[in-house]
Protein backbone atom coordinates (compact mmCIF):
# COMPACT_ATOMS: atom_id res chain seq x y z
CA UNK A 1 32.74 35.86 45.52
CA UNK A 2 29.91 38.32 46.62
CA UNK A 3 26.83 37.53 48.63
CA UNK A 4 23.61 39.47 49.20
CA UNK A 5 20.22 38.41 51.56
CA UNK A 6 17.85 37.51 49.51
CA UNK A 7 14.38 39.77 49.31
CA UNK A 8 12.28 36.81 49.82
CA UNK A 9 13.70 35.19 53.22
CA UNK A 10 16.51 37.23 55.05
CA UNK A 11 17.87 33.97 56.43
CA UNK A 12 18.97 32.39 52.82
CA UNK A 13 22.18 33.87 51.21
CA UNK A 14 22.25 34.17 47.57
CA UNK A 15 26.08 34.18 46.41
CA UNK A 16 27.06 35.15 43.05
CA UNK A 17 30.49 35.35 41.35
CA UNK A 18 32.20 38.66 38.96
CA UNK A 19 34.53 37.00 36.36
CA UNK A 20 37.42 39.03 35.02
CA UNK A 21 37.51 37.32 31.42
CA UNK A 22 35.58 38.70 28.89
CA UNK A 23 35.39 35.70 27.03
CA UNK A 24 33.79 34.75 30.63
CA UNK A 25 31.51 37.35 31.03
CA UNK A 26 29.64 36.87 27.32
CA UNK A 27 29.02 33.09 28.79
CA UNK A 28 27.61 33.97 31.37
CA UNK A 29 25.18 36.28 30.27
CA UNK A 30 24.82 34.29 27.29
CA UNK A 31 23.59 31.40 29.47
CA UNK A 32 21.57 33.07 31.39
CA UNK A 33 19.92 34.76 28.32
CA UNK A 34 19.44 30.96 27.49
CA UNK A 35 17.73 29.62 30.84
CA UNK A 36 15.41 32.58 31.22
CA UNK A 37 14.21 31.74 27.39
CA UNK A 38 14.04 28.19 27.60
CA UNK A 39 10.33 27.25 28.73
CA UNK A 40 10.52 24.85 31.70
CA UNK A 41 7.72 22.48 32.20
CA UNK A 42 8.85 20.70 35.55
CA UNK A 43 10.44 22.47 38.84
CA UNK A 44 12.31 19.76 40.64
CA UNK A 45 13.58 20.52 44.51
CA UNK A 46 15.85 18.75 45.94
CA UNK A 47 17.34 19.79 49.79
CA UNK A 48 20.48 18.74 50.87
CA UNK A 49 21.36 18.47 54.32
CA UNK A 50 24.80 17.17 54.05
CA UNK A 51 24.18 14.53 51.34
CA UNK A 52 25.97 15.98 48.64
CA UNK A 53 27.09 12.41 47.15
CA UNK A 54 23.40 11.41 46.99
CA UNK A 55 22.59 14.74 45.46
CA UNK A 56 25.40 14.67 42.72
CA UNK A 57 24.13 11.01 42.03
CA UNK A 58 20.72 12.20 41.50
CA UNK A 59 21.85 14.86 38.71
CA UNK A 60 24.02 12.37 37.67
CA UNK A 61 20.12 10.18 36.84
CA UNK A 62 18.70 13.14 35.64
CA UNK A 63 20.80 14.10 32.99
CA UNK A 64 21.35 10.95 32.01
CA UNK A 65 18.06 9.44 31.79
CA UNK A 66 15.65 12.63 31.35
CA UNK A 67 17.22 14.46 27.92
CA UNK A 68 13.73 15.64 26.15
CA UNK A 69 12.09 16.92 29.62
CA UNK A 70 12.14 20.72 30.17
CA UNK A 71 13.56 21.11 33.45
CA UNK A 72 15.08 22.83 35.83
CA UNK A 73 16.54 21.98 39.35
CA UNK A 74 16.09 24.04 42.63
CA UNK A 75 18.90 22.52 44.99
CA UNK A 76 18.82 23.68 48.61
CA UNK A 77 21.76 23.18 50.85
CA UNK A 78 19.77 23.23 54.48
CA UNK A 79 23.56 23.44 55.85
CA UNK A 80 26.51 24.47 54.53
CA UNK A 81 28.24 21.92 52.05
CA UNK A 82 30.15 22.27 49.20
CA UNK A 83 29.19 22.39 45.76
CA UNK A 84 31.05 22.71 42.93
CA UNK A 85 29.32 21.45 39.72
CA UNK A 86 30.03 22.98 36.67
CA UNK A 87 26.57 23.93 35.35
CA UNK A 88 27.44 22.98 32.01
CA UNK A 89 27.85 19.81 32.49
CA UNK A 90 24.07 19.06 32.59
CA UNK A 91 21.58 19.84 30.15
CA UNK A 92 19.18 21.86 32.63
CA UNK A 93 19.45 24.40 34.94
CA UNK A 94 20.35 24.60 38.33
CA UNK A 95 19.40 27.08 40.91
CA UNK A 96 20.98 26.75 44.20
CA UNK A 97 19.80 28.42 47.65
CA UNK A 98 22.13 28.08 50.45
CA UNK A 99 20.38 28.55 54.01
CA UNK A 100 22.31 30.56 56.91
CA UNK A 101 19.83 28.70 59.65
CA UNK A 102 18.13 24.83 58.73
CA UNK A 103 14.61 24.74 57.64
CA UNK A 104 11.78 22.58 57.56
CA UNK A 105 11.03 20.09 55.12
CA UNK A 106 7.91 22.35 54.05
CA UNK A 107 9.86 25.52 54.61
CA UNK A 108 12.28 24.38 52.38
CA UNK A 109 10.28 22.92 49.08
CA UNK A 110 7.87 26.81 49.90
CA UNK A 111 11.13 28.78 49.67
CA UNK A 112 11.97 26.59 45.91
CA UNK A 113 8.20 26.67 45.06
CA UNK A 114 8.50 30.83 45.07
CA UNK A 115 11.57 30.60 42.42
CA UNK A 116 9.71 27.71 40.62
CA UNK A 117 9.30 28.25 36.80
CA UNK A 118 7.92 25.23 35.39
CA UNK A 119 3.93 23.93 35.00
CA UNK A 120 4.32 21.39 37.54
CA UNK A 121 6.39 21.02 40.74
CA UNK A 122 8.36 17.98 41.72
CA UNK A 123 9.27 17.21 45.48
CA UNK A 124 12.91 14.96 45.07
CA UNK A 125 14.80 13.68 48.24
CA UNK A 126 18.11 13.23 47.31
CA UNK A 127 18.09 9.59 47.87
CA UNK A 128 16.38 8.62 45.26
CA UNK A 129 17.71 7.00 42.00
CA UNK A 130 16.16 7.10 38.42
CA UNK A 131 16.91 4.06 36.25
CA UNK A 132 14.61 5.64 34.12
CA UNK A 133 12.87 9.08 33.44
CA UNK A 134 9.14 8.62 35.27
CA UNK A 135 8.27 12.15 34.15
CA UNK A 136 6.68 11.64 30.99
CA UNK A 137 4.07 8.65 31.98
CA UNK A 138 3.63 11.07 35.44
CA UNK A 139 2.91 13.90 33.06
CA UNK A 140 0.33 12.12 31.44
CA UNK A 141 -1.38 11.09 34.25
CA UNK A 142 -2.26 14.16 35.34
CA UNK A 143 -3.72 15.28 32.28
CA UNK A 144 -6.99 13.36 34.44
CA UNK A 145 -9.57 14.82 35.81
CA UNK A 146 -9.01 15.92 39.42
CA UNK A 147 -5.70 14.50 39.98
CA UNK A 148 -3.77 16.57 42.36
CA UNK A 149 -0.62 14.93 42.63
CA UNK A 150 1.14 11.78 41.28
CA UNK A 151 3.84 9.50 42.63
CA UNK A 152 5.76 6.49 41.25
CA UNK A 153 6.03 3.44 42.20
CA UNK A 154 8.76 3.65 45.14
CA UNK A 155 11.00 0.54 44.85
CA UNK A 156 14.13 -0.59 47.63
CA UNK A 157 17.57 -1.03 46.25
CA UNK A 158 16.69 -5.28 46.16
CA UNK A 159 13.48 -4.46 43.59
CA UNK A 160 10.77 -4.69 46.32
CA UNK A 161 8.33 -2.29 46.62
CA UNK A 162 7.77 -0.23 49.49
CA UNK A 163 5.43 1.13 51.71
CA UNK A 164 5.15 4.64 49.66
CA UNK A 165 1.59 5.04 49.70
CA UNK A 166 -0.46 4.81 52.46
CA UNK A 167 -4.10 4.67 54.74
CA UNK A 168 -4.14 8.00 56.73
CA UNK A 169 -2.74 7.07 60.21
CA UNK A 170 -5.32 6.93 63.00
CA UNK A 171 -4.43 6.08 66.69
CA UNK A 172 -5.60 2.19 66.34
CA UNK A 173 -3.31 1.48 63.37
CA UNK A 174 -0.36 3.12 64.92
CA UNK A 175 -0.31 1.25 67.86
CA UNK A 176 -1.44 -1.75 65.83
CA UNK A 177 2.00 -1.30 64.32
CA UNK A 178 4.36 -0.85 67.27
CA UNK A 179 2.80 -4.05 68.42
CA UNK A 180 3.01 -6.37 65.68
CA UNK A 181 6.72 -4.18 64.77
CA UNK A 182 6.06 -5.12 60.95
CA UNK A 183 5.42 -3.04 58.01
CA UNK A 184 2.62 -3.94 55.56
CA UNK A 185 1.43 -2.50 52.59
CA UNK A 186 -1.31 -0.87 52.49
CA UNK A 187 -1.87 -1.28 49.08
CA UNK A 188 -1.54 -3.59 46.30
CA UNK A 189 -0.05 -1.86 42.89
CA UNK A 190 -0.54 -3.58 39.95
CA UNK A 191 -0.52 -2.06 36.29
CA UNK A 192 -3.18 0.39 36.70
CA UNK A 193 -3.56 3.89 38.11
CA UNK A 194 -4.41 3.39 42.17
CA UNK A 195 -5.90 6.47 44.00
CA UNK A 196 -4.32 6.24 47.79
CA UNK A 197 -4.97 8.27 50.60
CA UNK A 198 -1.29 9.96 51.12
CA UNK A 199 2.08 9.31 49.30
CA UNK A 200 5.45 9.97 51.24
CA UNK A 201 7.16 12.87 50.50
CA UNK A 202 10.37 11.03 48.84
CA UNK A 203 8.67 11.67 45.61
CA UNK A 204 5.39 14.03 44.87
CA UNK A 205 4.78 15.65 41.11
CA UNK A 206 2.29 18.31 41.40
CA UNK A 207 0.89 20.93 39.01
CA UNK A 208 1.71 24.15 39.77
CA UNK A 209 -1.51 25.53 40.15
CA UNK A 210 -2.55 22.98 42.65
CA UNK A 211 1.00 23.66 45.21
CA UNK A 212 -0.03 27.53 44.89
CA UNK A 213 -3.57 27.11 45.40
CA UNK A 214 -2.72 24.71 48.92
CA UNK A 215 -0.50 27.60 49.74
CA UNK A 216 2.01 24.83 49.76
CA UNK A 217 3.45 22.67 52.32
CA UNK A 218 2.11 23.72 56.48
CA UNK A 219 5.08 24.79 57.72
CA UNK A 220 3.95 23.77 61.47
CA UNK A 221 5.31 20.82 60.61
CA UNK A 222 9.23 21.08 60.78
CA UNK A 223 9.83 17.27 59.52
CA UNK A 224 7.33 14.22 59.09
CA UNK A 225 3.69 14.16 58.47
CA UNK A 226 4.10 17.02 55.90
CA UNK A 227 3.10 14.55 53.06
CA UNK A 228 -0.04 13.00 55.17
CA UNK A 229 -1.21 16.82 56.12
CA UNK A 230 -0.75 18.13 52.31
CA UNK A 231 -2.64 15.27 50.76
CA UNK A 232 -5.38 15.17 53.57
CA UNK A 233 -6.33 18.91 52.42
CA UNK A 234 -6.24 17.66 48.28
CA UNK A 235 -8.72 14.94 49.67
CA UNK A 236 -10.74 18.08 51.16
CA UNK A 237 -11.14 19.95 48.51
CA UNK A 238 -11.78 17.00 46.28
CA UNK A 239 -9.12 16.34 44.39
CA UNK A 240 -6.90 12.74 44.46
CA UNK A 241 -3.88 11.25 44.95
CA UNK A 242 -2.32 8.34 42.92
CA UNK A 243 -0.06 6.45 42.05
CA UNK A 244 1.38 5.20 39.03
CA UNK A 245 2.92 2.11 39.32
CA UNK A 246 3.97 2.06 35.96
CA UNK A 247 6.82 4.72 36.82
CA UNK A 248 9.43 3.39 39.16
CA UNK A 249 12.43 4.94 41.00
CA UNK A 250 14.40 3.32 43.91
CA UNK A 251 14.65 4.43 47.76
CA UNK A 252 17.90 3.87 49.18
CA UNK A 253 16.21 4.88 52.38
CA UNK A 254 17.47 6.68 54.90
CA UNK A 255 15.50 6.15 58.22
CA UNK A 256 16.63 8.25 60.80
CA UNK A 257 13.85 8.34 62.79
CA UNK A 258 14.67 4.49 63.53
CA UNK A 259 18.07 5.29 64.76
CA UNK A 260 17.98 8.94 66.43
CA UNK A 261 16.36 10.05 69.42
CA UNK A 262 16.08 13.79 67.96
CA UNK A 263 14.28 12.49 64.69
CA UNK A 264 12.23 10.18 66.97
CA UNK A 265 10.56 12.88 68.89
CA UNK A 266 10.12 15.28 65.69
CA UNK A 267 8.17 12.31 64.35
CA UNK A 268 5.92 11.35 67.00
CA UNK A 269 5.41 15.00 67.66
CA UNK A 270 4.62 15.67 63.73
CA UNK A 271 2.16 12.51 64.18
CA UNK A 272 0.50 13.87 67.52
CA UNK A 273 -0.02 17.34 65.23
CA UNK A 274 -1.88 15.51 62.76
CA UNK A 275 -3.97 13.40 64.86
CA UNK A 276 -5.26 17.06 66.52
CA UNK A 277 -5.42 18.48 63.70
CA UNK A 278 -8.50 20.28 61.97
CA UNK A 279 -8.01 18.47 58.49
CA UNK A 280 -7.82 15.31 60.79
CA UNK A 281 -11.35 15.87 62.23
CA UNK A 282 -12.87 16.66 58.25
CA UNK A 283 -11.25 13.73 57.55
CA UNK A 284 -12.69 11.76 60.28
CA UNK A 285 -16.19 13.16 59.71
CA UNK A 286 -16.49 12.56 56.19
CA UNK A 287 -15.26 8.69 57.12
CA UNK A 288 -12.07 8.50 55.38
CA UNK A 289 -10.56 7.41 57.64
C-alpha cells in the first residue's frame, strides 16, 4: 500500500494499491478505463465520521434501489475507519478521501465537490435510508425554472415526517422554542412541489452549476447552520428551494447536539454566526424573514 498528499488539500491522504497479478493489473486499468468513460449525471457525498455501518447500509440502498441512475459516490472518512468494500460489488463508482485532520461539514462536501463529475451534486449523511430511488422525480424537478436545490420528503424510522424544511431562524422563534421545548413543522407537505426557506443538510440535490457558482458550502461554519447559510444566499440571488414531497427517504437521526456538550456549543455558536451574519441582514431587509 502506497500513499501520496494530495495536490488539492495537503491534509487528505490519497492511498493507492500496486498488484502483482497481471490478470490484476488489466482489471484494474480496465475499470478505471470504464469509470472515466461512463458519463455520470449525479455526484453523491457522503462523510463518515466513524459510521461505517450506516455508510455500508446506505450503498447497500443505493445499489439496490438506484440501477438506471448514472452515479458515482464520493465517500469521505473525516477519521480514520476501515473500509474494505470490494468496488465491484456495486454498480457505480466509489471514490474515497481519507482525511489526516477532521473537517467541517462544508469543508468536507467542498473537498468532494472539486472531484465531482456528475451534472448535479447530492449532499448524503450517512444516516439516511432509501426504500426507494428519489433521484429521478428530484431530477425532474429541477428541470424548473429557478430551482436551486431540491430535497425529499425526510421521513423518521415510524413513517412520520420531520421537521426537514424550515422558516429561517430569527431570535424570537428560537427562544419561542426552548420555551415551549416542542418541535413543530413549519410546513405542511402535501402532493405538490412546496418552495421553503432552508432544507437541512441530511439531504440537498443541487445542479452543479449552482454549488460552483455559490462557491459552495461557507466554510466559517465548522458544523450546523451550513444548510440555513447556503440556502439564505440561493434566496439572494433569486433562486428557490423546495421540496418534493413526492420523494421520500427516512432519518434515523442522530442528534448529538441534544446529548453532547461539544456539539451543543458548535451549534449555538453556528446559530449566533448566522444571526450576525451579512446574508442574515439581506434577508431581514428584504422581509423574509
Amino acid at each position: 500500500m502506497y500513499q501520496c498528499h494530495s495536490v488539492l488539500d495537503p491534509g487528505v491522504v490519497l492511498y493507492f494499491e500496486i498488484r502483482t497479478s497481471v490478470d490484476d493489473l488489466y482489471s484494474l486499468f480496465a475499470m478505471e478505463k470504464i469509470t472515466e468513460s461512463r458519463p455520470v449525471t449525479i455526484s453523491i457525498s457522503v462523510v463518515s465520521h466513524g459510521q461505517m455501518d450506516m455508510v455500508m447500509d446506505l450503498m447497500q440502498d443505493i445499489h439496490a434501489h438506484c440501477h438506471g441512475q448514472a452515479i458515482e459516490l464520493i465517500l469521505t472518512l473525516n477519521i480514520h475507519e476501515v473500509f474494505t468494500v470490494d468496488e465491484h460489488h456495486f454498480f457505480y463508482p466509489i471514490t474515497v478521501i481519507r482525511n489526516t485532520v477532521p473537517q467541517g461539514f462544508g469543508a468536507n462536501h467542498n473537498q468532494a465537490f472539486r472531484v465531482a463529475r456528475g451534472d448535479y451534486f447530492c449532499v448524503l449523511n450517512p444516516d439516511i435510508r432509501l426504500d426507494v430511488c428519489p433521484f429521478q422525480a428530484l431530477l425532474g424537478c429541477l428541470e424548473e425554472v429557478k430551482i436551486g436545490i431540491v430535497a425529499p420528503r425526510v421521513l423518521n424510522p415510524s413513517g412520520t415526517t420531520e421537521d426537514s424544511a424550515r422558516r429561517f431562524p430569527t431570535l424570537k422563534k428560537i427562544m419561542g422554542k426552548l420555551v415551549k421545548k416542542t418541535r413543530s413543522i413549519d410546513y405542511a407537505l402535501g402532493d405538490e412541489l412546496v418552495d421553503v426557506d432552508w432544507v437541512a443538510g441530511m439531504f440537498m440535490l443541487f445542479p452543479h452549476a449552482v454549488f460552483e457558482n455559490l462557491k459552495g458550502f461557507n466554510e466559517r461554519y465548522f458544523l450546523y447552520y451550513e444548510d440555513v447559510d447556503i440556502c439564505a444566499r440561493l434566496h439572494l440571488i433569486g433562486l428557490r428551494v423546495v421540496v418534493d414531497p413526492g420523494s421520500c427517504v427516512v432519518h434515523h437521526a442522530q442528534r448529538r447536539s441534544h446529548r453532547s456538550l461539544r456539539y451543543l456549543r458548535w451549534h449555538v455558536g453556528s446559530m449566533l454566526r448566522f444571526l450576525c451574519s451579512a446574508e442574515y441582514r439581506q434577508l431581514k431587509s428584504q422581509h423574509r424573514l
